[in-house]
N, C-alpha and C. Protein backbone atom coordinates (compact mmCIF):
# COMPACT_ATOMS: atom_id res chain seq x y z
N UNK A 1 0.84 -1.18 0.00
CA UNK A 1 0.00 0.00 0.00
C UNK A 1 0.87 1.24 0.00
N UNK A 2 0.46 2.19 -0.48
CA UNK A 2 1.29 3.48 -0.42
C UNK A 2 0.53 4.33 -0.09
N UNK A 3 0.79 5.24 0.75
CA UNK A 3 0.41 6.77 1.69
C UNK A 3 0.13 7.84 0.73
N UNK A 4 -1.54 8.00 0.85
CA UNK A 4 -1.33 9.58 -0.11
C UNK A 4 -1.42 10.87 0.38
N UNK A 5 -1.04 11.09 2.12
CA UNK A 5 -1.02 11.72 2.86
C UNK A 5 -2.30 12.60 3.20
N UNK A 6 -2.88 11.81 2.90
CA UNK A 6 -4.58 12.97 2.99
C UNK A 6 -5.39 12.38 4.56
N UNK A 7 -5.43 13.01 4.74
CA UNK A 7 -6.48 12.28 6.06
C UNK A 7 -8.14 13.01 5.74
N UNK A 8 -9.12 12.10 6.54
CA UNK A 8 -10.31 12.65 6.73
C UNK A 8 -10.95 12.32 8.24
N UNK A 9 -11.72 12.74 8.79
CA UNK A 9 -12.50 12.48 9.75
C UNK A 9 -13.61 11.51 9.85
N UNK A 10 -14.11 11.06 10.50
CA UNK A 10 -15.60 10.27 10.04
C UNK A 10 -16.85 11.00 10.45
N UNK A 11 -17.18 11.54 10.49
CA UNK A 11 -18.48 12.29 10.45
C UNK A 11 -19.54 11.90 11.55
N UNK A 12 -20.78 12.27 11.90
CA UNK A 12 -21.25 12.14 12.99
C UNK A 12 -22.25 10.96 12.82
N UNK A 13 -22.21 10.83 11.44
CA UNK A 13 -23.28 9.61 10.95
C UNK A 13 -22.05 8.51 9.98
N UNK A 14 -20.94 8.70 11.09
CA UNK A 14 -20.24 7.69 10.43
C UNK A 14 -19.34 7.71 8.74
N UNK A 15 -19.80 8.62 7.86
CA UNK A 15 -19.32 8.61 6.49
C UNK A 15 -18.18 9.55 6.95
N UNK A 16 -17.38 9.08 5.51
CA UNK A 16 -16.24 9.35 5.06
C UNK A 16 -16.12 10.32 3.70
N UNK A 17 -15.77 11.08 3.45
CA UNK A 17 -15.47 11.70 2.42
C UNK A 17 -14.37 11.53 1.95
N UNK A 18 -14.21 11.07 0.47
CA UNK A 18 -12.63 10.62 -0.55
C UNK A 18 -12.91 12.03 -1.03
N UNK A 19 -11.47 11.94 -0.88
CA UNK A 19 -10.95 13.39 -1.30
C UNK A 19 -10.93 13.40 -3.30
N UNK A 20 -11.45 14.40 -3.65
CA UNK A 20 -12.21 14.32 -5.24
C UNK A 20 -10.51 14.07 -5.93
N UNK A 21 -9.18 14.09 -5.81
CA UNK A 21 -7.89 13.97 -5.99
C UNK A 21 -7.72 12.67 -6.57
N UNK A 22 -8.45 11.99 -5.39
CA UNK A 22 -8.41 10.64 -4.96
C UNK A 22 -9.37 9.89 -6.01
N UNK A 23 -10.11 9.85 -5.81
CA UNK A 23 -11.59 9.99 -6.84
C UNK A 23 -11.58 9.92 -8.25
N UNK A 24 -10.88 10.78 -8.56
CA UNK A 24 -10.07 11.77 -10.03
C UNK A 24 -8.81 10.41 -10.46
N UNK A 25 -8.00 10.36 -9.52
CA UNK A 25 -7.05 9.06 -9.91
C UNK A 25 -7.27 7.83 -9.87
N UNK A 26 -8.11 7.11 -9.30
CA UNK A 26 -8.87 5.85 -9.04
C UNK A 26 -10.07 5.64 -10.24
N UNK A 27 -10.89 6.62 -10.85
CA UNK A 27 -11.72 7.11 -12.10
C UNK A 27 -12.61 6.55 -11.30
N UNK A 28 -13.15 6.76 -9.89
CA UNK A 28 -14.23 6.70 -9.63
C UNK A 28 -15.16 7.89 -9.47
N UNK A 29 -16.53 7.23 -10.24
CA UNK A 29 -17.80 8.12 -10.28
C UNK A 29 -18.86 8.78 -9.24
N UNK A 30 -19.55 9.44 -8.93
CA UNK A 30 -20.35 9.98 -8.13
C UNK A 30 -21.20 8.92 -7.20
N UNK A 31 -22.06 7.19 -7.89
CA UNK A 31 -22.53 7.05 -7.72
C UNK A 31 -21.53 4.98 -7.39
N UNK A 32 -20.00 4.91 -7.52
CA UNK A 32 -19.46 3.87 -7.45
C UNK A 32 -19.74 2.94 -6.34
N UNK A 33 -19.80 2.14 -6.26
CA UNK A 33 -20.10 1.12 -5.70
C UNK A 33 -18.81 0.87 -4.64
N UNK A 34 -18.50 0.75 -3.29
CA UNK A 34 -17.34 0.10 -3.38
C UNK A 34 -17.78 -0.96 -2.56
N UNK A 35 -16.59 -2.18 -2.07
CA UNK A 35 -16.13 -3.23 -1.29
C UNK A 35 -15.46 -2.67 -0.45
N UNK A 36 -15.92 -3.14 1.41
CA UNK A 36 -14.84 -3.10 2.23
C UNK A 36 -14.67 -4.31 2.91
N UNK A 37 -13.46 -4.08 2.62
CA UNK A 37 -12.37 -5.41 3.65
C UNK A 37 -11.95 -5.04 5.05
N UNK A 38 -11.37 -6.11 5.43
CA UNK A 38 -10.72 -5.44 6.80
C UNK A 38 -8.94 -6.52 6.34
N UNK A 39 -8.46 -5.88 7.23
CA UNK A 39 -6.85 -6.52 6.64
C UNK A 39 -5.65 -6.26 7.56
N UNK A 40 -5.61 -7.23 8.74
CA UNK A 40 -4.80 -6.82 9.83
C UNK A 40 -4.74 -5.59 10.40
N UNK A 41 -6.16 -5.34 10.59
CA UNK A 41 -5.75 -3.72 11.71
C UNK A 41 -6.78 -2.53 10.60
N UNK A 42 -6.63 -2.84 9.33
CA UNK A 42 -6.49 -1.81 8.06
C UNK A 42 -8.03 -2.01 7.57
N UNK A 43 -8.75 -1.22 6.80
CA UNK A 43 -9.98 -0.70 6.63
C UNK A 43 -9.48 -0.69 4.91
N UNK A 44 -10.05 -1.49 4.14
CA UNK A 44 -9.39 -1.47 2.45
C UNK A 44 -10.92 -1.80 1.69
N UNK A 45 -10.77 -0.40 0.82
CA UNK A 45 -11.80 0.02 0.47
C UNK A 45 -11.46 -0.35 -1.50
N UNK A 46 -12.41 -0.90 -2.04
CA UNK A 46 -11.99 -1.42 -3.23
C UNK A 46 -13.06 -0.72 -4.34
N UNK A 47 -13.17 -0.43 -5.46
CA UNK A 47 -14.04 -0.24 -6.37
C UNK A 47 -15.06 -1.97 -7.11
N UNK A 48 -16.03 -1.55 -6.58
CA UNK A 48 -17.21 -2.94 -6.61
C UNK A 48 -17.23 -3.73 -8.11
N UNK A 49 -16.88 -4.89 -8.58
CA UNK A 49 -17.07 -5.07 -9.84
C UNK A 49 -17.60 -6.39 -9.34
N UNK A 50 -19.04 -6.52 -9.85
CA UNK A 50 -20.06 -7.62 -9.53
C UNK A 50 -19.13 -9.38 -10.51
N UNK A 51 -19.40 -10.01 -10.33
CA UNK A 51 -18.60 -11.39 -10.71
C UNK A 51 -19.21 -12.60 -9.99
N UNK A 52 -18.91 -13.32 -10.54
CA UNK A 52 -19.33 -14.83 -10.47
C UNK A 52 -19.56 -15.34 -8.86
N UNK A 53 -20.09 -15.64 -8.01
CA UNK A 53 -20.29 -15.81 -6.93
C UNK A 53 -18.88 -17.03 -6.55
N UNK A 54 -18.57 -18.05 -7.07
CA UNK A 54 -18.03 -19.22 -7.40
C UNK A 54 -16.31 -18.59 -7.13
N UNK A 55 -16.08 -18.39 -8.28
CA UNK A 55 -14.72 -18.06 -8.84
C UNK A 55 -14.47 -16.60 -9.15
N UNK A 56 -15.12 -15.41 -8.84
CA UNK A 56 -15.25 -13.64 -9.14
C UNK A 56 -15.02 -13.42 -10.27
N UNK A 57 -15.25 -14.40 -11.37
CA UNK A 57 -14.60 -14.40 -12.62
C UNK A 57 -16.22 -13.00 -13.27
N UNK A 58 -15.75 -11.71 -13.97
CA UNK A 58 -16.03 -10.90 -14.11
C UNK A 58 -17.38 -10.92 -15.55
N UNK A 59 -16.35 -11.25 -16.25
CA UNK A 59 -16.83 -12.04 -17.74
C UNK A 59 -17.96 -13.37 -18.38
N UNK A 60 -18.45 -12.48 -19.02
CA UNK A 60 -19.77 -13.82 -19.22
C UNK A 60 -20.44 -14.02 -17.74
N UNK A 61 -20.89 -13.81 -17.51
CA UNK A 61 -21.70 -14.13 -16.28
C UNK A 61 -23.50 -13.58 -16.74
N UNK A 62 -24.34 -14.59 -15.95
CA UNK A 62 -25.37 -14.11 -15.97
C UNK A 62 -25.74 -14.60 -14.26
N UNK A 63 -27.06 -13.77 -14.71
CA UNK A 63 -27.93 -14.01 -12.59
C UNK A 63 -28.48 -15.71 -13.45
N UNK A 64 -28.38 -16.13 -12.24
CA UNK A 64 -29.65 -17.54 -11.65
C UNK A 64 -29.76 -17.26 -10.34
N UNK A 65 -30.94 -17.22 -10.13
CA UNK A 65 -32.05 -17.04 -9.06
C UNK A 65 -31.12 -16.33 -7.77
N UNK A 66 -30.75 -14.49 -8.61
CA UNK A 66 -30.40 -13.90 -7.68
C UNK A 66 -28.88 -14.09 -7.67
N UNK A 67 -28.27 -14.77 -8.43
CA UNK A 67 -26.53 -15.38 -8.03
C UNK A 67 -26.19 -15.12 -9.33
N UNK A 68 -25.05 -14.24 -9.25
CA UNK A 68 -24.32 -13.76 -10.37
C UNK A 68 -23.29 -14.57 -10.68
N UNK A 69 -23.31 -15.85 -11.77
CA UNK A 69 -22.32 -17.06 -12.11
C UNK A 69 -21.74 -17.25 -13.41
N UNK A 70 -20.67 -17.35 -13.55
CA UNK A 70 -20.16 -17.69 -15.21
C UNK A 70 -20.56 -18.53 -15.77
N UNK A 71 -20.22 -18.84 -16.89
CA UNK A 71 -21.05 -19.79 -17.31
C UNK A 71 -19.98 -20.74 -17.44
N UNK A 72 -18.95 -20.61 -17.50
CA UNK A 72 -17.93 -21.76 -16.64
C UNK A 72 -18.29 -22.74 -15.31
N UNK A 73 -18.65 -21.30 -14.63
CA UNK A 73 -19.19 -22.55 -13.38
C UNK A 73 -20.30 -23.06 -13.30
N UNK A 74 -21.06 -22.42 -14.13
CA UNK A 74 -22.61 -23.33 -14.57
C UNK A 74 -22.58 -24.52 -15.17
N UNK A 75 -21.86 -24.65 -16.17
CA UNK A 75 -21.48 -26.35 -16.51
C UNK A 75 -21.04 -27.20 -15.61
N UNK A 76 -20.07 -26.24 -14.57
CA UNK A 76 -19.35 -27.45 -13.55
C UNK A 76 -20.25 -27.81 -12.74
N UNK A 77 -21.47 -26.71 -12.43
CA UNK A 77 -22.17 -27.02 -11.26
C UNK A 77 -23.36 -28.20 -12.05
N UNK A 78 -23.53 -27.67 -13.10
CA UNK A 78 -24.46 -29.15 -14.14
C UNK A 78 -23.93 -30.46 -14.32
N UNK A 79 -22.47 -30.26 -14.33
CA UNK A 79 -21.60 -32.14 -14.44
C UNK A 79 -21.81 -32.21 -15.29
């Protein structure tokens, strides 16, 4: 990980504000989705890209009943 020396506060209802810098270099949008992790101690905040429930494989995927799956793992799960 690398330091981009910016700090923020957390607010009284908990949110965070990314600094628009930040935002601007990452090419995230107004309305992005993200993922949070936790990671020895650390709070790691990711940009959301929906994927295969199975394997996170991104590509070719469709929903079954609510579950976003490739169609890789749809054959495996058919045998």
């Amino acid at each position: 990980m690398r330091s981009t020396g910016m700090t923020r506060k957390i607010d009284d209802l908990g949110r965070l504000s990314i600094p628009i810098e930040l935002r601007r270099t990452m090419e995230m949008g107004e309305h992005q989705a993200l993922e949070i992790f936790t990671d020895n101690g650390s709070i790691v905040l990711r940009k959301y890209t929906p994927g295969c429930v199975f394997c996170g494989n991104v590509e070719d995927t469709v929903h079954f009943k609510e579950l976003l799956m490739c169609k890789d793992c749809i054959k495996e799960v058919k045998g």
